[in-house]
Protein backbone atom coordinates (compact mmCIF):
# COMPACT_ATOMS: atom_id res chain seq x y z
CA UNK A 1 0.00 -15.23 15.23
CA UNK A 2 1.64 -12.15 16.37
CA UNK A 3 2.87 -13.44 19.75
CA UNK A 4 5.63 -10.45 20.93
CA UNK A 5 5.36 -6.54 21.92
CA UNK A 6 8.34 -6.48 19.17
CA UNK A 7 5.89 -8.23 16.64
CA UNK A 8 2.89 -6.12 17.22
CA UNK A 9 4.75 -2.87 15.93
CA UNK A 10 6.12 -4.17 13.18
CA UNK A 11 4.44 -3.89 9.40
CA UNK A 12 2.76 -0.32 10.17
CA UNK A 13 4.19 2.77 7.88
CA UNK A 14 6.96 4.44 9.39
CA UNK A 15 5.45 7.67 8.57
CA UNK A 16 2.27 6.93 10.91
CA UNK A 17 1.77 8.96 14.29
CA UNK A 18 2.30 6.39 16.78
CA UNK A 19 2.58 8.63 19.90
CA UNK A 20 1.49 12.03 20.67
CA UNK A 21 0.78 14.42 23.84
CA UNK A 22 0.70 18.17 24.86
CA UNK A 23 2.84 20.53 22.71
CA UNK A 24 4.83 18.07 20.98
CA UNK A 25 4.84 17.07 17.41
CA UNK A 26 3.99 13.06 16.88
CA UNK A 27 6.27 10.47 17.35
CA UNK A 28 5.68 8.24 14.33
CA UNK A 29 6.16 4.37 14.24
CA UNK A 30 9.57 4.56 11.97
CA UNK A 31 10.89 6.70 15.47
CA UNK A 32 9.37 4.33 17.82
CA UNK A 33 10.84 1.06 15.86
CA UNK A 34 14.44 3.23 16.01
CA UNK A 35 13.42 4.34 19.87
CA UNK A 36 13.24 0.78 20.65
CA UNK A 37 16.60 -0.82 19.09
CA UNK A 38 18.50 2.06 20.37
CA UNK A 39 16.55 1.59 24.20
CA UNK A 40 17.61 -2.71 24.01
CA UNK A 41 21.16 -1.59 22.73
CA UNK A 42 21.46 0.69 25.73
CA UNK A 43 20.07 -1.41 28.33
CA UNK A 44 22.09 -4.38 27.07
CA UNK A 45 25.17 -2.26 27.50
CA UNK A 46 24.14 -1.49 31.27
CA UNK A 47 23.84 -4.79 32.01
CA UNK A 48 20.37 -5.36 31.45
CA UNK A 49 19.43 -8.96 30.32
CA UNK A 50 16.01 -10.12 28.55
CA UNK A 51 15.18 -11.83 31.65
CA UNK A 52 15.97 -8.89 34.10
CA UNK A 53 13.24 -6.84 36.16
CA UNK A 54 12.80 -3.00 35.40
CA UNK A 55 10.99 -0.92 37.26
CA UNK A 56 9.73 1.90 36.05
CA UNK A 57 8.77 4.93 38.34
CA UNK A 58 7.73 7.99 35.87
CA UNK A 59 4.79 10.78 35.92
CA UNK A 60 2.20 10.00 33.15
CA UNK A 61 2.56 11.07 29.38
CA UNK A 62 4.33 10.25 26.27
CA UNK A 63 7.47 9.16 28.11
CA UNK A 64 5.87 6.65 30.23
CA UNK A 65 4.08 5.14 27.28
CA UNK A 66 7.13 4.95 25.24
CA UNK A 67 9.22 3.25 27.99
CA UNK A 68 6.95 0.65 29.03
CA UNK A 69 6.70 -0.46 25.15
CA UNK A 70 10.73 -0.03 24.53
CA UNK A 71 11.86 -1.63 27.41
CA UNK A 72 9.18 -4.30 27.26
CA UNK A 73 11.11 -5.81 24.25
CA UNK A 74 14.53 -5.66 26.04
CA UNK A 75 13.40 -6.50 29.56
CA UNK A 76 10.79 -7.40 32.45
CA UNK A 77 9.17 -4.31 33.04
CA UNK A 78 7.49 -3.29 36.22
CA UNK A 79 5.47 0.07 36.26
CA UNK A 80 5.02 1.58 39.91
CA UNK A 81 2.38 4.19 41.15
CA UNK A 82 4.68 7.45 41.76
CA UNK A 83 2.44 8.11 44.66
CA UNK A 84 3.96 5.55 46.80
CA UNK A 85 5.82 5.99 50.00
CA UNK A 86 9.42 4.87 50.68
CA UNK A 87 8.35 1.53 52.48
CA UNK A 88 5.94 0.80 49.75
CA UNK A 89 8.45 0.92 47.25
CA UNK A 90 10.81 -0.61 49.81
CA UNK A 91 8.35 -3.81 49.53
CA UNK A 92 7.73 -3.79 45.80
CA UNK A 93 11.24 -3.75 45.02
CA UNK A 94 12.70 -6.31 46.77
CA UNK A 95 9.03 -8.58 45.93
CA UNK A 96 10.08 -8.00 42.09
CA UNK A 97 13.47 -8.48 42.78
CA UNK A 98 14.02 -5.27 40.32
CA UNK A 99 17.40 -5.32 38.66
CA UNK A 100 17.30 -1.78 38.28
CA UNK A 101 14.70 1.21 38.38
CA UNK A 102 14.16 3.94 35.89
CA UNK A 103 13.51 7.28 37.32
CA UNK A 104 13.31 10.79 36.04
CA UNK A 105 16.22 13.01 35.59
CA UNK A 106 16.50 15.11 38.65
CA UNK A 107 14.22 13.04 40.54
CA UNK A 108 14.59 13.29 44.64
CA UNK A 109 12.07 11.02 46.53
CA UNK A 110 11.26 7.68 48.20
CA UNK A 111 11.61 5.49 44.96
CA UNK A 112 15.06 6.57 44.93
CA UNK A 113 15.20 6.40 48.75
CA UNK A 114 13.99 3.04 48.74
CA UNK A 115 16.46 1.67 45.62
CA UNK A 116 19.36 3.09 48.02
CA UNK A 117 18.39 0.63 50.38
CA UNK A 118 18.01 -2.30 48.60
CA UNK A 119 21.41 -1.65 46.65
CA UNK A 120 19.32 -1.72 43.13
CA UNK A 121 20.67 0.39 40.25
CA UNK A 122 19.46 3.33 39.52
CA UNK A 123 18.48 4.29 35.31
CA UNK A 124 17.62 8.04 34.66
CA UNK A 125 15.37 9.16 31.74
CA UNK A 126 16.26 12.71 30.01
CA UNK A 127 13.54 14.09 27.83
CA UNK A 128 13.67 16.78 25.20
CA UNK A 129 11.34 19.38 24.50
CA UNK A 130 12.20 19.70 21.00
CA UNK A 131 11.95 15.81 20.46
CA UNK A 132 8.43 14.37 19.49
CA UNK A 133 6.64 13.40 22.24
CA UNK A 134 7.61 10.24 23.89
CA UNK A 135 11.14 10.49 22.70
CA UNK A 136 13.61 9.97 25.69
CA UNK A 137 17.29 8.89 26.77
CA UNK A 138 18.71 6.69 29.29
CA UNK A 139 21.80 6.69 31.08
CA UNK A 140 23.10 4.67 34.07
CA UNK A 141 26.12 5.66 36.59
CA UNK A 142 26.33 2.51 38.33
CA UNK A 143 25.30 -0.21 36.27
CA UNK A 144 24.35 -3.19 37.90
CA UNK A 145 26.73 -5.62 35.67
CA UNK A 146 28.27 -6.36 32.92
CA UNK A 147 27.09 -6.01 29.23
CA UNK A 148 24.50 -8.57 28.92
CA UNK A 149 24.10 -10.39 25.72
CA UNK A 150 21.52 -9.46 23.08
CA UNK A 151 19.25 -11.88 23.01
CA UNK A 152 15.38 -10.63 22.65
CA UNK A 153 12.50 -11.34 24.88
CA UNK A 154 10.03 -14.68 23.03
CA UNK A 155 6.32 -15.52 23.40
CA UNK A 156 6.83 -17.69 26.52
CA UNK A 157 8.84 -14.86 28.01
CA UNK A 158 7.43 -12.38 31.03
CA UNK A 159 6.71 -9.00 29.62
CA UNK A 160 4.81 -7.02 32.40
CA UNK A 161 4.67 -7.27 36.15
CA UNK A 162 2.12 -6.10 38.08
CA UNK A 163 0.56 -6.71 41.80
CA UNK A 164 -3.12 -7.33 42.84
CA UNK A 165 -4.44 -4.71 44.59
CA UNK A 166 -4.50 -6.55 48.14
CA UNK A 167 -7.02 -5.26 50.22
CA UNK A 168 -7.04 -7.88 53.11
CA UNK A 169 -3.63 -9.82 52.31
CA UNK A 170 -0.47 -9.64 50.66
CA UNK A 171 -0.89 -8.24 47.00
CA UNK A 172 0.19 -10.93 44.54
CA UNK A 173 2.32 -10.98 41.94
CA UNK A 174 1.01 -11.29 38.26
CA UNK A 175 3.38 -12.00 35.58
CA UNK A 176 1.93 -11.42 32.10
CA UNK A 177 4.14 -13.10 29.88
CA UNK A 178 4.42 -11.88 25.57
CA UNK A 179 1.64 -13.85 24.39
CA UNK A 180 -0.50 -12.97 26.98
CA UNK A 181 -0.23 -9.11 25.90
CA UNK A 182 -0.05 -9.79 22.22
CA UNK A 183 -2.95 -11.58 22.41
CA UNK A 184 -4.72 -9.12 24.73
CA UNK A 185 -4.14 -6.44 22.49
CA UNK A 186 -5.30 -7.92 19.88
CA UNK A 187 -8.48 -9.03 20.91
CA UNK A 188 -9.37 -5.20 22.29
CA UNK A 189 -8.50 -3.88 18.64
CA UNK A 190 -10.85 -6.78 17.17
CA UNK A 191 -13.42 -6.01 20.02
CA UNK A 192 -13.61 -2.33 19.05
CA UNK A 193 -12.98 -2.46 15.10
CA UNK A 194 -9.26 -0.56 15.19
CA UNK A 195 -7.43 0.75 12.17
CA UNK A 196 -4.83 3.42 11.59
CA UNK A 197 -7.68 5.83 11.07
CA UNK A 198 -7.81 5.39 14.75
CA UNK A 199 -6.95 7.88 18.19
CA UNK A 200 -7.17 7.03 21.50
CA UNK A 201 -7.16 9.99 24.09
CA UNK A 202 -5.57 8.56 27.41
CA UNK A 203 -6.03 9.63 30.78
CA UNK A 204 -5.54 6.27 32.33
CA UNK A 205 -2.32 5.83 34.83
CA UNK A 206 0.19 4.02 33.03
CA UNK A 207 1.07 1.83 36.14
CA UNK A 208 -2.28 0.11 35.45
CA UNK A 209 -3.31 -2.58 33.32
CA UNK A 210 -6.19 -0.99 31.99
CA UNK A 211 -3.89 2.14 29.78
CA UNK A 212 -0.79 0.08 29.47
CA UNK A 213 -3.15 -2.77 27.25
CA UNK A 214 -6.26 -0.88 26.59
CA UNK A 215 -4.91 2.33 25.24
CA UNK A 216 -1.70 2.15 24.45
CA UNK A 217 -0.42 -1.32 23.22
CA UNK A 218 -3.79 -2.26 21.66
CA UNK A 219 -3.40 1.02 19.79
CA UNK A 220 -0.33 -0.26 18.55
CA UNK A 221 -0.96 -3.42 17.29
CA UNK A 222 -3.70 -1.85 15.25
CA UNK A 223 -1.21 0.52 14.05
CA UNK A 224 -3.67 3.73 15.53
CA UNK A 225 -1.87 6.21 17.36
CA UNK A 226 -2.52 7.17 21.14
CA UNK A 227 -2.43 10.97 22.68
CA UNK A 228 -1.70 10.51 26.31
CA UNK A 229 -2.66 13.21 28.48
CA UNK A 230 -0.17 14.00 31.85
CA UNK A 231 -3.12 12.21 34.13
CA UNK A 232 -6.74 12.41 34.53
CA UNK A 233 -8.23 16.20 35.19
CA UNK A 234 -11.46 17.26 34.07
CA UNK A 235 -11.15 20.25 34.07
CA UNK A 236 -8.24 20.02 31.38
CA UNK A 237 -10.20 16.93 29.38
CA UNK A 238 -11.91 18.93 26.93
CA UNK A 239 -8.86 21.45 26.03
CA UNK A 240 -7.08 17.96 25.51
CA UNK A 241 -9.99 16.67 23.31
CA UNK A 242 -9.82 19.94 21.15
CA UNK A 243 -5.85 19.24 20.53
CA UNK A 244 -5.82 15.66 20.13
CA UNK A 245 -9.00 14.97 17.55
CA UNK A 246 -9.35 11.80 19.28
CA UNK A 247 -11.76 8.76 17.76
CA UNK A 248 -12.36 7.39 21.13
CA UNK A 249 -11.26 7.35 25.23
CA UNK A 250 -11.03 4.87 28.20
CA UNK A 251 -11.95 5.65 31.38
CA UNK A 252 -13.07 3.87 34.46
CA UNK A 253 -16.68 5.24 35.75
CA UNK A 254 -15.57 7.90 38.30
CA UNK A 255 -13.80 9.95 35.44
CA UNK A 256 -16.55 9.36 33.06
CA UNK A 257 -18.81 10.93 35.75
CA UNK A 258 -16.33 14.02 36.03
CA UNK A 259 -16.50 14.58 32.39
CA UNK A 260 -20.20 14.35 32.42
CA UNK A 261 -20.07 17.02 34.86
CA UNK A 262 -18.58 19.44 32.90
CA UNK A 263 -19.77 18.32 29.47
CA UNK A 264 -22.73 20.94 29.50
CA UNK A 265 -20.05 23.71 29.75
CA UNK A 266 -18.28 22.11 26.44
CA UNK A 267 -21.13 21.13 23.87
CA UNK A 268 -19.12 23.28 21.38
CA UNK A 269 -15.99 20.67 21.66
CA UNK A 270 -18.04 17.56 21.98
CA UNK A 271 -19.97 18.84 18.76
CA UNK A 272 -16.81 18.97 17.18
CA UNK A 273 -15.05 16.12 18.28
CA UNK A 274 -17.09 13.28 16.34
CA UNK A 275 -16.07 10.04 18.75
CA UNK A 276 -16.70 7.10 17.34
CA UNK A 277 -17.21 5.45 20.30
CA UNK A 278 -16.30 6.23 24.06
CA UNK A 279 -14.95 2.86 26.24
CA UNK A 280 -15.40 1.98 29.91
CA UNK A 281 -13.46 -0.58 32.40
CA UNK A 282 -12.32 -1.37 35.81
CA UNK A 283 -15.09 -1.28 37.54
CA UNK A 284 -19.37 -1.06 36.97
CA UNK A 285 -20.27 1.46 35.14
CA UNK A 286 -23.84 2.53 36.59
CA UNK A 287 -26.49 2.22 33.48
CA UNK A 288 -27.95 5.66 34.30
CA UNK A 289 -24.25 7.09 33.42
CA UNK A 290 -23.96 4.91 30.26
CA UNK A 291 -26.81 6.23 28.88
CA UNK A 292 -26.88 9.90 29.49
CA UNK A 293 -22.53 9.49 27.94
CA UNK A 294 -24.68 7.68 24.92
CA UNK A 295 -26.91 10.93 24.67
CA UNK A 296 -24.32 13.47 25.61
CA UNK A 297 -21.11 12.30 23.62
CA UNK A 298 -24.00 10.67 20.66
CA UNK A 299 -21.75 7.96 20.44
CA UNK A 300 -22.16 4.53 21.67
CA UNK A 301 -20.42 3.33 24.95
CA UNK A 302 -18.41 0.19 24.95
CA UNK A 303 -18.50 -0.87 28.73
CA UNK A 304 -15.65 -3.75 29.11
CA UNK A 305 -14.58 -6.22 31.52
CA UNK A 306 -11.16 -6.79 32.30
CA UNK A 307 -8.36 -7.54 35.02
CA UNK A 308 -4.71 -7.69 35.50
CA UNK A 309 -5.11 -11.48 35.70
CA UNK A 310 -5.86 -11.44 32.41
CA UNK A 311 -4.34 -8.48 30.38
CA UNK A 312 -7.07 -6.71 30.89
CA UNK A 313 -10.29 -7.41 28.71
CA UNK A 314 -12.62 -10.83 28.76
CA UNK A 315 -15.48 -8.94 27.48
CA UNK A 316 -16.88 -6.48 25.94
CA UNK A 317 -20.10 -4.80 24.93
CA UNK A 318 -20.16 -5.06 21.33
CA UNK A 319 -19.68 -2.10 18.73
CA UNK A 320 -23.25 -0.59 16.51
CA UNK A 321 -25.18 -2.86 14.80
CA UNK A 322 -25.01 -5.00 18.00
CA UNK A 323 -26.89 -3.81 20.95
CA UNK A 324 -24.65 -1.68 23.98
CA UNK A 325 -26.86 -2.78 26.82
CA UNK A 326 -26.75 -0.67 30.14
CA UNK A 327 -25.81 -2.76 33.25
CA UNK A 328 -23.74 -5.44 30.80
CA UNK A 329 -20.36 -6.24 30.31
CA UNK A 330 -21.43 -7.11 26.83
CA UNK A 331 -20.17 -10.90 25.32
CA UNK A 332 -16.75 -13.15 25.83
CA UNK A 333 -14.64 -10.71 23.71
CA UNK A 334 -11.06 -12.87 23.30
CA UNK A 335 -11.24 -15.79 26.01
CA UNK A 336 -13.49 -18.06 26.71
CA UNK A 337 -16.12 -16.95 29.63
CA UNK A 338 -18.08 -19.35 31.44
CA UNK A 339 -19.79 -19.73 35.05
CA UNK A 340 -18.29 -22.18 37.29
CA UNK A 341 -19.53 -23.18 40.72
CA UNK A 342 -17.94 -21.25 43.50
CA UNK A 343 -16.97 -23.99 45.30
CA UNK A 344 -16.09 -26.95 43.33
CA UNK A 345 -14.61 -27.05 40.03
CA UNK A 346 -17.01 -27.88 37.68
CA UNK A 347 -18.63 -25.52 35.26
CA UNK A 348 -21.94 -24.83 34.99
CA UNK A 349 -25.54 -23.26 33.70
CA UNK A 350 -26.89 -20.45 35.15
CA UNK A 351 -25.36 -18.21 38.01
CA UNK A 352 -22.11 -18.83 39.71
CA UNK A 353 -18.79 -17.45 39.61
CA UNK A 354 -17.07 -15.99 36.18
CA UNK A 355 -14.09 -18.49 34.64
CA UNK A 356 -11.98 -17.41 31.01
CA UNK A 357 -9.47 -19.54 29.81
CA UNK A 358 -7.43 -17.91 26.98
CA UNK A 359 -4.46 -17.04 25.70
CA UNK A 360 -4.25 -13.79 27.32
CA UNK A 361 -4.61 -15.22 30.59
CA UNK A 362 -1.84 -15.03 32.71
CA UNK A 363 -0.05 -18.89 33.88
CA UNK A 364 -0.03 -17.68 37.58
CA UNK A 365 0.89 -16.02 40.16
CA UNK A 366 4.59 -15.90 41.01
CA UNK A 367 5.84 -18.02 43.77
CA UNK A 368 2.25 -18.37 44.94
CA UNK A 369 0.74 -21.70 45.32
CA UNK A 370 -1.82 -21.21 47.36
CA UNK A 371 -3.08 -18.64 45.28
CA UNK A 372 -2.97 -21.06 42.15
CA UNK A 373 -4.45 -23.46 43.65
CA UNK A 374 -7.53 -21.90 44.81
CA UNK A 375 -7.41 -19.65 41.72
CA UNK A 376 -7.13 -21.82 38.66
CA UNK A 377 -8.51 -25.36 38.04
CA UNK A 378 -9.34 -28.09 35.05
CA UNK A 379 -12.59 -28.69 33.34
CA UNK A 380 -13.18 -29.98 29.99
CA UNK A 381 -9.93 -30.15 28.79
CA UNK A 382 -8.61 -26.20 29.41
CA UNK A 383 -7.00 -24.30 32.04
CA UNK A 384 -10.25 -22.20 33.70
CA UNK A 385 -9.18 -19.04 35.73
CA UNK A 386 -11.62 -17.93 38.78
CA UNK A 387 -12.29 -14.11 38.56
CA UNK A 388 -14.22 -13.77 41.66
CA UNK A 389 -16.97 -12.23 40.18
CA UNK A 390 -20.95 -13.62 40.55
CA UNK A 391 -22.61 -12.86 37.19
CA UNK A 392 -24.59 -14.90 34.60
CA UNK A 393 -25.35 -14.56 30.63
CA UNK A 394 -28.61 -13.17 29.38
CA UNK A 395 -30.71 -14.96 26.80
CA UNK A 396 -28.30 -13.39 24.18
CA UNK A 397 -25.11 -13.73 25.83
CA UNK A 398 -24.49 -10.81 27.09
CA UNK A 399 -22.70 -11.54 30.69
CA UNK A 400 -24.33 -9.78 33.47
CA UNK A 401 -22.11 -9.08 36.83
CA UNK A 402 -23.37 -9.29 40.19
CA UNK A 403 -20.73 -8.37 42.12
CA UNK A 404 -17.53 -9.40 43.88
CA UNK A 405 -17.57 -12.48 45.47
CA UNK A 406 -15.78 -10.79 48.65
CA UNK A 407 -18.14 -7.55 48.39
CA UNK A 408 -21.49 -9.77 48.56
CA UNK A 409 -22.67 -8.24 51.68
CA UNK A 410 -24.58 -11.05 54.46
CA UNK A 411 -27.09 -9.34 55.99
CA UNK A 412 -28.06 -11.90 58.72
CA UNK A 413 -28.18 -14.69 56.06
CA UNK A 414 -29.81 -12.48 53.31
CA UNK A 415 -27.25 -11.97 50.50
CA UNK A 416 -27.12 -8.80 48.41
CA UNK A 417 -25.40 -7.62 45.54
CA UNK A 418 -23.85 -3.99 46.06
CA UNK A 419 -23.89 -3.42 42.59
CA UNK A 420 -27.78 -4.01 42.74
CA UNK A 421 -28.43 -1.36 45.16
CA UNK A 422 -26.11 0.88 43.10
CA UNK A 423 -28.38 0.08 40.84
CA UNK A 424 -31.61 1.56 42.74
CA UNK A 425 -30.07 4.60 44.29
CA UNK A 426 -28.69 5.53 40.95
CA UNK A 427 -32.20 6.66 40.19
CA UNK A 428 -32.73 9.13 42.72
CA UNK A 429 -32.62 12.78 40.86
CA UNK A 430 -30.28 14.13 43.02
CA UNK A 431 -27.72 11.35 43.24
CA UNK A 432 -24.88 11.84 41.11
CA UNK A 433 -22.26 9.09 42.49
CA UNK A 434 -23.35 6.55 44.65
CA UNK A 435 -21.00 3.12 46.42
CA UNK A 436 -23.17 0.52 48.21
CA UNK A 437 -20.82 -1.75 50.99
CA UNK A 438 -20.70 -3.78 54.02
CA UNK A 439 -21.21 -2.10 57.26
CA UNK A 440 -20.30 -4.30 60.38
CA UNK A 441 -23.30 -4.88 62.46
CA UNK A 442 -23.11 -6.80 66.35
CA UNK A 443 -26.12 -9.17 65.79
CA UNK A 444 -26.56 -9.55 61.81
CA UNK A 445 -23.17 -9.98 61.12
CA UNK A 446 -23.28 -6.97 57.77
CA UNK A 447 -25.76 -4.12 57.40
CA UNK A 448 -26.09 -2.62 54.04
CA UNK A 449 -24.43 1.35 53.94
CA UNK A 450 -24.10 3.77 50.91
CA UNK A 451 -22.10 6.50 50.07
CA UNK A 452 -22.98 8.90 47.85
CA UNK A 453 -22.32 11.91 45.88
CA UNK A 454 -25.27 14.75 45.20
CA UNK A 455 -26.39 16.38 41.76
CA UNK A 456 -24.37 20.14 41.94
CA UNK A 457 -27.00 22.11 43.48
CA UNK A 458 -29.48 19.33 44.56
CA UNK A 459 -30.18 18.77 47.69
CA UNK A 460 -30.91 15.73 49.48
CA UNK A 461 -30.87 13.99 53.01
CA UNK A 462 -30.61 10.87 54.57
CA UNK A 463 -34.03 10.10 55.37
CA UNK A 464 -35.50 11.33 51.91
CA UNK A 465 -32.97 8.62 50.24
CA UNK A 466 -33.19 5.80 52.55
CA UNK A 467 -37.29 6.30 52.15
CA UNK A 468 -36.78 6.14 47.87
CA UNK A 469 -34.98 2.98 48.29
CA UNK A 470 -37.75 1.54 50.14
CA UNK A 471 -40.00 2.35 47.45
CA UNK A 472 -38.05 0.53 45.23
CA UNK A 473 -36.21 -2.79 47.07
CA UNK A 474 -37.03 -5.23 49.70
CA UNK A 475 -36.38 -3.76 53.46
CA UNK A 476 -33.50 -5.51 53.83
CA UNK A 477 -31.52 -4.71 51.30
CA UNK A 478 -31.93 -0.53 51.85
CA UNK A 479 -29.36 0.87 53.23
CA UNK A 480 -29.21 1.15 57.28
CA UNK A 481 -26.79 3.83 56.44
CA UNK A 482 -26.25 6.23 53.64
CA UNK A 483 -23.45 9.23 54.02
CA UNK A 484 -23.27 12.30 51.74
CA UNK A 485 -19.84 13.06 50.99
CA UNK A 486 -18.66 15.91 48.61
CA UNK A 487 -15.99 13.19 47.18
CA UNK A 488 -16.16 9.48 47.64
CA UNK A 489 -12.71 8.20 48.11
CA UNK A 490 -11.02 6.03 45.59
CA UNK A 491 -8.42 3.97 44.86
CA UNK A 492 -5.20 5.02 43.14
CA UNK A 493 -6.50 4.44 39.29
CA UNK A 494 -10.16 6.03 40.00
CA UNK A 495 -12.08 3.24 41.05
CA UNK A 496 -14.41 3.17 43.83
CA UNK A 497 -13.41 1.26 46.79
CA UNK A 498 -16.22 -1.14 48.76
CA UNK A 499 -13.91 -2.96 50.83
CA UNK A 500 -12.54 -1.06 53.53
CA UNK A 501 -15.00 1.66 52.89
CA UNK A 502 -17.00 1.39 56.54
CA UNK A 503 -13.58 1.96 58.13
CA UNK A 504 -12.40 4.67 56.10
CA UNK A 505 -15.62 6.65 57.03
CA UNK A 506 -15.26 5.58 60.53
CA UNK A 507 -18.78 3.57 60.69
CA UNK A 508 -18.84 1.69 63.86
CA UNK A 509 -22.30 -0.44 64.52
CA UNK A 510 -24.73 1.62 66.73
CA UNK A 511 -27.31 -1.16 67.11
């Protein structure tokens, strides 16, 4: 079994295209095998050991594709969101204990700010124009020892490091070791039928689990190539489709729904472009939204299910002849998925909270035992992790989500799924984006509120939707509240954020 990032790239051609973006001529796998030994050589010679923490700090693109995969078979790698402040990369740093930090060359800003403080070494990455894309250059004027030996990363080793996203307590630290990745990759490229025939067009942040495995290293393994666009824009997406000739994308919803928005604007490109299939993750993807993508795009959508805990996908709505059903995450696609009871650790039939055991599940969280403890436990002979999801299989297996555990909103005793009331309002003609969340309330404990996004040039208000709803759920689960924003805010990747939301939109309970 192929069990290292190493591993996964060997065997293809050396005359495939591996890497591509903007402008730039391919960088084929032969390059990126080359790009790799000469990367471990130089990192080796700055000190860096297989066991040492990188952190890498770069825009997205080519470069940080190619860096996370090189240095990922030399080192710990550690992508950061370039959008952080100087204390937040203050606190990441020192968590990781980062050995050094790769930054751009010419780069001025709080990453470097914050490495001055904490005394870590500081890695600059040179790019060339006339280079395929990807292609890049390190060099270090204070390395932070001497030449390490040359020993290469194994299976059991840590590859990737990444942090929960911590909304209410200290984010956690995920190690994701090799196999986990390997195997991760793997099972997305099985999952969605990858060959060399293949093209992904990323837009997905490279800090995030989601485009590191998803687009990029599954990609790999499958010897496909990957275009990776310098971010998410929509109004750039279908210029980028045009250039790359992509097979497929991954996106979370929000972007999907951007696209859709301009997709009536581009039927000539979409025509052209002949996906053959178009995947969604990271959060629920509403079913009106998969099926007018389905219609638009005529190619079926993949929704998926993944998380950092376990490098990225647990399932997956399963490629034509099978059925893509709207509202599903589709079947256990690489781990094992079953439904344990929230409370005590047994496994069992019907609802309950979502458990995979697998080999791409990560061992646990670093220096965390709380967090273990209440996180994984033993049933039946395996390992089970707790994703902290409510859900439940259909008849054929198909896992259905309810929601998040902590986003189940308690209405006086009355519990409701968000994602159920997503659901509803989803219908209304003139809502085009919609986020259901707690809303603190003096006597009932929650209240149900919604924020949402109107149809361009529909118009709505908040009386006309809260009466709809009515029509269609019990009274107590339509919204008290429902706000019409131009933009619903999100997190850094694109998802839509419930927790925190009532704050953010400075709700305060009238009652």
């Amino acid at each position: 079994m192929t069990e290292t990032i190493r591993a996964l790239l060997a065997g293809h051609d050396d005359e495939l295209p591996a890497i591509g973006g903007p402008d730039r001529d391919w960088l084929s796998y032969g390059a990126l095998r080359a790009l790799s030994a000469d990367i471990a050589r130089d990192l080796r010679g700055m000190g860096i050991a297989a066991g040492d923490r990188v952190a890498i700090v770069l825009p997205n693109g080519p470069e940080m594709a190619t860096v996370f995969v090189t240095i990922a078979q030399a080192a710990v790698t550690a992508p950061l969101n370039p959008a952080y402040r100087t204390d937040e990369y203050a606190f990441y740093l020192d968590d990781l204990k980062a050995r050094a930090i790769v930054l751009p060359d010419g780069y001025v800003g709080p990453a470097l700010d914050a490495a001055g403080e904490l005394g870590i070494a500081v890695i600059r990455l040179a790019t060339d124009p006339a280079r395929p894309a990807g292609w890049f250059a390190l060099s270090c004027d204070t390395p932070p020892g001497a030449p390490a030996g040359a020993g290469e990363p194994e299976a059991g080793d840590v590859a990737l490091i990444l942090h929960t996203s911590g909304t209410t307590s200290r984010p956690k630290i995920v190690p994701l070791l090799q196999s986990n990745i390997a195997a991760s990759a793997k099972n997305i490229g099985v999952s969605l039928a990858l060959t060399p025939r293949d093209r992904c067009l990323n837009v997905m942040p490279l800090f995030h689990i989601h485009g590191l495995i998803a687009a990029v290293t599954a990609s790999l393994a499958a010897g496909a190539s990957i275009w990776c666009a310098p971010g998410f824009d929509a109004l750039r997406f279908f210029g980028w489709m045009r250039d790359a000739e992509p097979t497929w994308y991954t996106a979370v919803p929000t972007m999907h729904q951007a696209i859709l928005s301009r997709a009536g604007r581009n039927r000539d490109t979409i025509e052209a472009a002949n996906l053959r299939f178009l995947r969604s993750s990271s959060a629920s993807l509403p079913a009106q939204v998969m099926l007018t993508l389905a219609e638009t795009f005529e190619a079926p959508v993949i929704e998926a299910y993944g998380m950092t805990e376990a490098a990225h996908q647990m399932a997956s709505n399963p490629l034509p002849p099978r059925a893509q059903k709207p509202g599903s995450v589709g079947v256990a696609a690489g781990p094992l998925v079953r439904i344990a009871d929230p409370q005590e650790d047994r496994l069992v039939g019907g609802a309950g909270e979502v458990v995979i055991s697998g080999a791409n599940v990560t061992p646990g969280y670093e220096n965390n035992r709380q967090a273990n403890e209440k996180s994984f436990f033993s049933a039946e002979d395996r390992r089970w992790f707790r994703t902290g999801d409510n859900g439940f299989f259909d008849d054929e297996g198909y896992l259905q989500l309810t929601g998040r555990l902590k986003e189940i909103i308690n209405r006086g005793g009355e519990k409701i799924s968000p994602l159920e009331v997503d659901g509803v309002l989803m219908d209304h003609p003139a809502i085009a984006q919609v986020v259901t969340f707690a809303m603190p309330h003096a006597k009932l404990g929650e209240e149900v509120a919604a924020a949402v996004v109107l149809r361009e040039g529909e118009v709505a208000d908040e009386r006309g939707i809260r009466d709809f709803a009515a029509t269609r759920m019990a009274d107590f689960k339509v919204p008290r509240k429902v706000v019409i924003l131009d933009e619903i805010p999100k997190g850094a990747t694109g998802k839509l954020q419930r927790i925190g939301l009532a704050q953010k939109l400075g709700l305060v309970d009238s009652a």
